[in-house]
C-alpha atoms as a PDB file:
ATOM      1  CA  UNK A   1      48.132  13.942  -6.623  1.00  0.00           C
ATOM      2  CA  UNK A   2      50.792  14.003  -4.008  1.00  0.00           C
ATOM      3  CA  UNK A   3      49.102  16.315  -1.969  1.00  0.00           C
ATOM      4  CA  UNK A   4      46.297  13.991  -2.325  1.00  0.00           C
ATOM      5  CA  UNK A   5      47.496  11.079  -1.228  1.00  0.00           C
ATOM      6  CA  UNK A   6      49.623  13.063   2.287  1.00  0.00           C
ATOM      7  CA  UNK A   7      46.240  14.183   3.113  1.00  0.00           C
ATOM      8  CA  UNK A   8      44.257  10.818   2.867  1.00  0.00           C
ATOM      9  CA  UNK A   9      46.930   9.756   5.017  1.00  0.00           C
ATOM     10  CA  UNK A  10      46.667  12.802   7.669  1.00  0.00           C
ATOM     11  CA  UNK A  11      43.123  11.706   7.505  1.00  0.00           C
ATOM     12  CA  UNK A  12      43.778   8.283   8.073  1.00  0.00           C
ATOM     13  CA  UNK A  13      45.762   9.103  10.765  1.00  0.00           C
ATOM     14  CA  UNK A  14      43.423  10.947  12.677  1.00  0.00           C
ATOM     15  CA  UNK A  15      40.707   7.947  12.428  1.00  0.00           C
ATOM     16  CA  UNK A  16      43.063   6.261  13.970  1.00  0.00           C
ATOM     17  CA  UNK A  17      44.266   8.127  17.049  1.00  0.00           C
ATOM     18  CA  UNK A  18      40.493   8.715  17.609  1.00  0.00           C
ATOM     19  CA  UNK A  19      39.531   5.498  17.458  1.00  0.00           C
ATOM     20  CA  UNK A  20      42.247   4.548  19.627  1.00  0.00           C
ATOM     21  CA  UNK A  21      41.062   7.265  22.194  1.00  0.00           C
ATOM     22  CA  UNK A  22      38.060   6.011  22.136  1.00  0.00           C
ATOM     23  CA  UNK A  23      38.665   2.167  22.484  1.00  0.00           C
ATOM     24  CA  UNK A  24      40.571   3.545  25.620  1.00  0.00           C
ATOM     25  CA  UNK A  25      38.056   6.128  27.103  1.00  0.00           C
ATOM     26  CA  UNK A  26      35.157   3.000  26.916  1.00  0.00           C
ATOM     27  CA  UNK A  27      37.570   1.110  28.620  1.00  0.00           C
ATOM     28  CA  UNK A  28      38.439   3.105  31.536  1.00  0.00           C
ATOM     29  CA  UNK A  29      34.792   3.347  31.715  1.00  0.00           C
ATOM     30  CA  UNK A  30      33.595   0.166  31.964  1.00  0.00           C
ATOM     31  CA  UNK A  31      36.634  -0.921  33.826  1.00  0.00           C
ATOM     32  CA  UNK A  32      35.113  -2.073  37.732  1.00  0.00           C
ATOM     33  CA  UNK A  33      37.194  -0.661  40.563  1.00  0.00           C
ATOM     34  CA  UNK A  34      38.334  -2.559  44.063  1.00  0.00           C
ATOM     35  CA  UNK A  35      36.872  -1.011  46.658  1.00  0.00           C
ATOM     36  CA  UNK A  36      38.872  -1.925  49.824  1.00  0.00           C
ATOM     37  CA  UNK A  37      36.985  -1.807  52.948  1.00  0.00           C
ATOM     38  CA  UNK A  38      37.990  -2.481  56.582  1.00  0.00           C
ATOM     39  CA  UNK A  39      36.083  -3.669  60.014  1.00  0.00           C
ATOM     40  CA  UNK A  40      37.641  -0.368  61.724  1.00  0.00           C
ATOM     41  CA  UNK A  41      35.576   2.078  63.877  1.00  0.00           C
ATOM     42  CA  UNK A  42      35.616   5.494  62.217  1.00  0.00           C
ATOM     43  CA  UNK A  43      35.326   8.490  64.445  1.00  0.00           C
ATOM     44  CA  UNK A  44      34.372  11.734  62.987  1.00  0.00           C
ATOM     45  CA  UNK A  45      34.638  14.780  65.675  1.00  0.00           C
ATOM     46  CA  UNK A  46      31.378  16.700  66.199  1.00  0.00           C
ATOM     47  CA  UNK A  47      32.629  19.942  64.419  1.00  0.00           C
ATOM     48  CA  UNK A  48      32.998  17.549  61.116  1.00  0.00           C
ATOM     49  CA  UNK A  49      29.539  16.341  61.094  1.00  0.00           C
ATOM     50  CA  UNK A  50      27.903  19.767  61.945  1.00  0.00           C
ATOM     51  CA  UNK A  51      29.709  21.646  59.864  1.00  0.00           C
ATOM     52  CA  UNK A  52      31.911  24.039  61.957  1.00  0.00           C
ATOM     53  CA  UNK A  53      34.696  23.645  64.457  1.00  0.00           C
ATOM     54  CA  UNK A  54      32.399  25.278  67.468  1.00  0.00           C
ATOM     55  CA  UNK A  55      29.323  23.077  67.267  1.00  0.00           C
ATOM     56  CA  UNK A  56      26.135  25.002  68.670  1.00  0.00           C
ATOM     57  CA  UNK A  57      25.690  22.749  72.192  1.00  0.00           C
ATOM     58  CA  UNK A  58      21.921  23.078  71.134  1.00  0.00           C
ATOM     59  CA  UNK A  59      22.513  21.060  67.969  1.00  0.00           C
ATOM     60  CA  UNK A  60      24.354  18.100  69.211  1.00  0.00           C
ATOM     61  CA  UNK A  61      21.992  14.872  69.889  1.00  0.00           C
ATOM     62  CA  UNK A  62      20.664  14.434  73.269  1.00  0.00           C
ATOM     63  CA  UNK A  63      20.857  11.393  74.920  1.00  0.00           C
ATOM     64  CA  UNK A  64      19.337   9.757  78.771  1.00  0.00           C
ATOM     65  CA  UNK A  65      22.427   9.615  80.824  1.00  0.00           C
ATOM     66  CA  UNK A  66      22.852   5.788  81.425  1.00  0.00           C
ATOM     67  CA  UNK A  67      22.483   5.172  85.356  1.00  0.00           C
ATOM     68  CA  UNK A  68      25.486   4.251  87.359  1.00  0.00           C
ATOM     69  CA  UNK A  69      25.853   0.341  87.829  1.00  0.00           C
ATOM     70  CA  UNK A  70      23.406  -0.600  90.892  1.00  0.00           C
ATOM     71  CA  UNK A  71      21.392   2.371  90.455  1.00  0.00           C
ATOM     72  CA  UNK A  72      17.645   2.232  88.937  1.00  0.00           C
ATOM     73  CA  UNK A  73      16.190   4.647  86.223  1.00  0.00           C
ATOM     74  CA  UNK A  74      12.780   3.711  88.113  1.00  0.00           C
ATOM     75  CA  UNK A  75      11.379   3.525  91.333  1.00  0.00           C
ATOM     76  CA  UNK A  76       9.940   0.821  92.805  1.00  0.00           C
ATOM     77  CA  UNK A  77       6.315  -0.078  93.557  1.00  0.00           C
ATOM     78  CA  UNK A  78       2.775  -0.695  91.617  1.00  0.00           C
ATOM     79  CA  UNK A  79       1.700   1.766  89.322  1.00  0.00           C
ATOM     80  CA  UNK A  80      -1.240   1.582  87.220  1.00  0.00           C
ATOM     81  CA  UNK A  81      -2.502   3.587  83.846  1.00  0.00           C
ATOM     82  CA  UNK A  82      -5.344   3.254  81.062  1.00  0.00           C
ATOM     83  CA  UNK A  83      -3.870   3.244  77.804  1.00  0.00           C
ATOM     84  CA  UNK A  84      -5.975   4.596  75.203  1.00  0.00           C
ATOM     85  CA  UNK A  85      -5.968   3.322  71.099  1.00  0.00           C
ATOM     86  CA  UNK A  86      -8.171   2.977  67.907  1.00  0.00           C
ATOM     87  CA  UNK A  87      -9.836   0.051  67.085  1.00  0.00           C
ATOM     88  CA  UNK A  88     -12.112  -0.077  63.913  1.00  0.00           C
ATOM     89  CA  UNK A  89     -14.658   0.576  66.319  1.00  0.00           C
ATOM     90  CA  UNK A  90     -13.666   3.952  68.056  1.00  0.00           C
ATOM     91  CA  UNK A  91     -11.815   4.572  70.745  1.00  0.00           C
ATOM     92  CA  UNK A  92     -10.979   1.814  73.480  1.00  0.00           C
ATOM     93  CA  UNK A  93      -8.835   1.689  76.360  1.00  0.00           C
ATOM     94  CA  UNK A  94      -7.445  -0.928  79.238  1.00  0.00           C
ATOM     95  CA  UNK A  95      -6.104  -0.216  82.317  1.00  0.00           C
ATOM     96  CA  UNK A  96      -2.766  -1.809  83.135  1.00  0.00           C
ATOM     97  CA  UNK A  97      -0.838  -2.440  86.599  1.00  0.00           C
ATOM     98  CA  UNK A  98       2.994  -2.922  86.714  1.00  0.00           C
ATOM     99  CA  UNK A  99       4.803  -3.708  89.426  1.00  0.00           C
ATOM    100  CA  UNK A 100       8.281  -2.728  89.740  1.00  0.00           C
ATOM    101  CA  UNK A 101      11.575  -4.035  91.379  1.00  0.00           C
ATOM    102  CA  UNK A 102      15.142  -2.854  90.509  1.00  0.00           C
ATOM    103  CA  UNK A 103      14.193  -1.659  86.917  1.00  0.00           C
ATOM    104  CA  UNK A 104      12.022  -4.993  86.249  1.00  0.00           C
ATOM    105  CA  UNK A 105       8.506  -6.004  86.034  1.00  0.00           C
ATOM    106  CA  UNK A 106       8.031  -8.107  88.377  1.00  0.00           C
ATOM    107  CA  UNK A 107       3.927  -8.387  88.423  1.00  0.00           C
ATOM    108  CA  UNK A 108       1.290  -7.612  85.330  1.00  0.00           C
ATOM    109  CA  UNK A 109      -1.924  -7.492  85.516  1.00  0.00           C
ATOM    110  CA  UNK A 110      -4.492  -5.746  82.647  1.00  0.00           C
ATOM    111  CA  UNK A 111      -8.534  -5.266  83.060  1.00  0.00           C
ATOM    112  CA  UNK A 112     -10.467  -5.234  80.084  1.00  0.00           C
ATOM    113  CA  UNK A 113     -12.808  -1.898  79.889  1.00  0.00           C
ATOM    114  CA  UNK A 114     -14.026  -2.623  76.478  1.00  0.00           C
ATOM    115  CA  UNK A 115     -17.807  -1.819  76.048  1.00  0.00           C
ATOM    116  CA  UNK A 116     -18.258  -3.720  72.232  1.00  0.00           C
ATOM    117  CA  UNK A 117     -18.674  -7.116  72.440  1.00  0.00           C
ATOM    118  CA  UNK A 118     -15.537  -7.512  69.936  1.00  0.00           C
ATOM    119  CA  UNK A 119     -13.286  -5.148  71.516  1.00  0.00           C
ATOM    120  CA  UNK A 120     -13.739  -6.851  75.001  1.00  0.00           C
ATOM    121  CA  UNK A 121     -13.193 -10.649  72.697  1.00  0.00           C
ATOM    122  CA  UNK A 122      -9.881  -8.958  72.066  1.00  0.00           C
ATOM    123  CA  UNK A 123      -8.985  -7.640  75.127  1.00  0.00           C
ATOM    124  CA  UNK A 124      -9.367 -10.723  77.176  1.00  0.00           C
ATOM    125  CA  UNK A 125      -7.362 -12.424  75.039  1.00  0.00           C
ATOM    126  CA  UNK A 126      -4.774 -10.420  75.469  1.00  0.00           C
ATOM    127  CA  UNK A 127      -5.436 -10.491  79.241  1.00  0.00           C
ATOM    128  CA  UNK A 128      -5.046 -13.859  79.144  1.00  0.00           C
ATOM    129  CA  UNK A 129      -1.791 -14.015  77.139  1.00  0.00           C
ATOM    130  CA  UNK A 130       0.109 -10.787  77.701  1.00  0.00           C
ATOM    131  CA  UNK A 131       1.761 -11.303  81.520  1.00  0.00           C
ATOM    132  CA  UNK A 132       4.064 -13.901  80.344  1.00  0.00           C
ATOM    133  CA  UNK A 133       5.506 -11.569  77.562  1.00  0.00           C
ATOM    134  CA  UNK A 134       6.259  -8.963  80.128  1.00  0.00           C
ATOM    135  CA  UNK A 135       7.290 -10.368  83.953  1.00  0.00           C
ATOM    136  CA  UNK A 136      11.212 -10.682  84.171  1.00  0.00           C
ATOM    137  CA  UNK A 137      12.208  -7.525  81.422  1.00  0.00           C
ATOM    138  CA  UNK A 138      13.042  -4.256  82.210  1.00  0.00           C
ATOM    139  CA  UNK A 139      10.399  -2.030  82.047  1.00  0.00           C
ATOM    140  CA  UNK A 140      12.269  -0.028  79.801  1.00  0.00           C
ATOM    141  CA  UNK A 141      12.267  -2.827  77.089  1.00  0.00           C
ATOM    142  CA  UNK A 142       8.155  -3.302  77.680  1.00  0.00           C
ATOM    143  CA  UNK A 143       6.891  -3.030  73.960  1.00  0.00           C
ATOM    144  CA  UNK A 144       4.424  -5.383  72.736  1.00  0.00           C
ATOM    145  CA  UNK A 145       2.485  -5.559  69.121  1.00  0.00           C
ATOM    146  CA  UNK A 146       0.516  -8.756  68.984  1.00  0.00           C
ATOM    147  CA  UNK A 147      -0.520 -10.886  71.800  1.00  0.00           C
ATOM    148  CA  UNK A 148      -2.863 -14.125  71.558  1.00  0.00           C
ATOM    149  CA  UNK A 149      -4.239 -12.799  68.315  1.00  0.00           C
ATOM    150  CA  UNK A 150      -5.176  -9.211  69.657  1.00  0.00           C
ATOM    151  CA  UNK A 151      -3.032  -6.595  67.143  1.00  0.00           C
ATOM    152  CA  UNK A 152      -4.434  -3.577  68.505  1.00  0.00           C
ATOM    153  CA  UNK A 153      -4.768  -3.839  72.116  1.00  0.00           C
ATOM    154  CA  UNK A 154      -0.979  -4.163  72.484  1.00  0.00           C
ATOM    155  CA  UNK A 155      -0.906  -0.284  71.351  1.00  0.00           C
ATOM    156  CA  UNK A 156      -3.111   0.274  74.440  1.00  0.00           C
ATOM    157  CA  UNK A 157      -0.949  -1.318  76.432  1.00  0.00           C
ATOM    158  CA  UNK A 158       2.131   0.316  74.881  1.00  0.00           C
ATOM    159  CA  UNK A 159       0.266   3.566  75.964  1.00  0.00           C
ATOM    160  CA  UNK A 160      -0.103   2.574  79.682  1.00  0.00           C
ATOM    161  CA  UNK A 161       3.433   1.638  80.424  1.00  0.00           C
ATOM    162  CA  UNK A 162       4.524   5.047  77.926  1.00  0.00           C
ATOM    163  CA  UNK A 163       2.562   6.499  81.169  1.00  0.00           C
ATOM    164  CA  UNK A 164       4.234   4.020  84.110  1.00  0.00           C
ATOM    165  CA  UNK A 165       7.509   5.283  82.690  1.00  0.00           C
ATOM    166  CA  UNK A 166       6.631   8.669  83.226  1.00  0.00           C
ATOM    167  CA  UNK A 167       5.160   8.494  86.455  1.00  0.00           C
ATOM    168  CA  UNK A 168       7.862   6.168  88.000  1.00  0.00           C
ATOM    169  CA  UNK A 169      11.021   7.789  86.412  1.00  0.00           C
ATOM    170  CA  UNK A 170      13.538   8.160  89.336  1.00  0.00           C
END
């Protein structure tokens, strides 16, 4: 009966350290943790982020050298293109001059080439609407998406100055 009684008790005992374990383990698990975060800049060196300490040149992120102050990223003068999109239609397109001063749009002008009679109730809305949006930016900042209720002739637009860019990168 002794030995009965010491091993109830080792029994006992062992509920009770495991129960205690896991009151402790659901606590520490539950428990929220402080995060401390700060407003500095972290810099992480090339060979970190690529995963080497001699990054492949070919690998690294190319980027437009930005042009020294007073200097333009594109010439000057009047350059004209027919951008090209989708309507529900087919195929449309509007030809678009820019003029160009010191890296700024200085004149606008579009001409509606539409052949459906919606299509060309679009586009002269937008010809009627669009300038304003455009004069005074740079005419690397020229993106437009919806202009005096036309959504899709903006993309043919967008695809005229993608062309102006081209042609009158210095």
């Amino acid at each position: 009966m002794e030995e009965q009684k010491k091993s109830s008790a080792l029994i006992w005992a062992v509920v009770v350290v495991v129960i205690a374990l896991l009151a402790y383990g659901g606590y520490k698990y539950t428990r929220k943790e402080t995060v401390v975060t700060t407003n500095e800049d972290v810099v992480i060196p090339p060979s970190e982020v690529l995963g080497g300490d001699n990054p492949d040149p070919d690998e690294l992120p190319v980027q437009d050298p930005q042009p020294a102050a007073g200097s333009s990223q594109f010439k000057d003068g009047t350059y004209t293109a027919t951008g090209n999109y989708n309507s529900p239609g087919g195929a449309e397109q509007i030809k678009i001059t820019l003029t160009i001063k010191d890296d700024v749009v200085t004149k606008a002008t579009a001409v509606s080439i539409a052949t459906r009679p919606e299509t060309k109730n679009f586009q002269g809305q937008f010809v009627a609407g669009f300038a304003a949006q455009v004069v005074g930016k740079k005419i690397g900042e020229v993106s437009l998406s919806k202009v005096s209720g036309s959504s899709l002739t903006p993309k043919g637009f967008n695809d005229a100055v993608r062309q102006i860019r081209i042609e009158s990168k210095a």
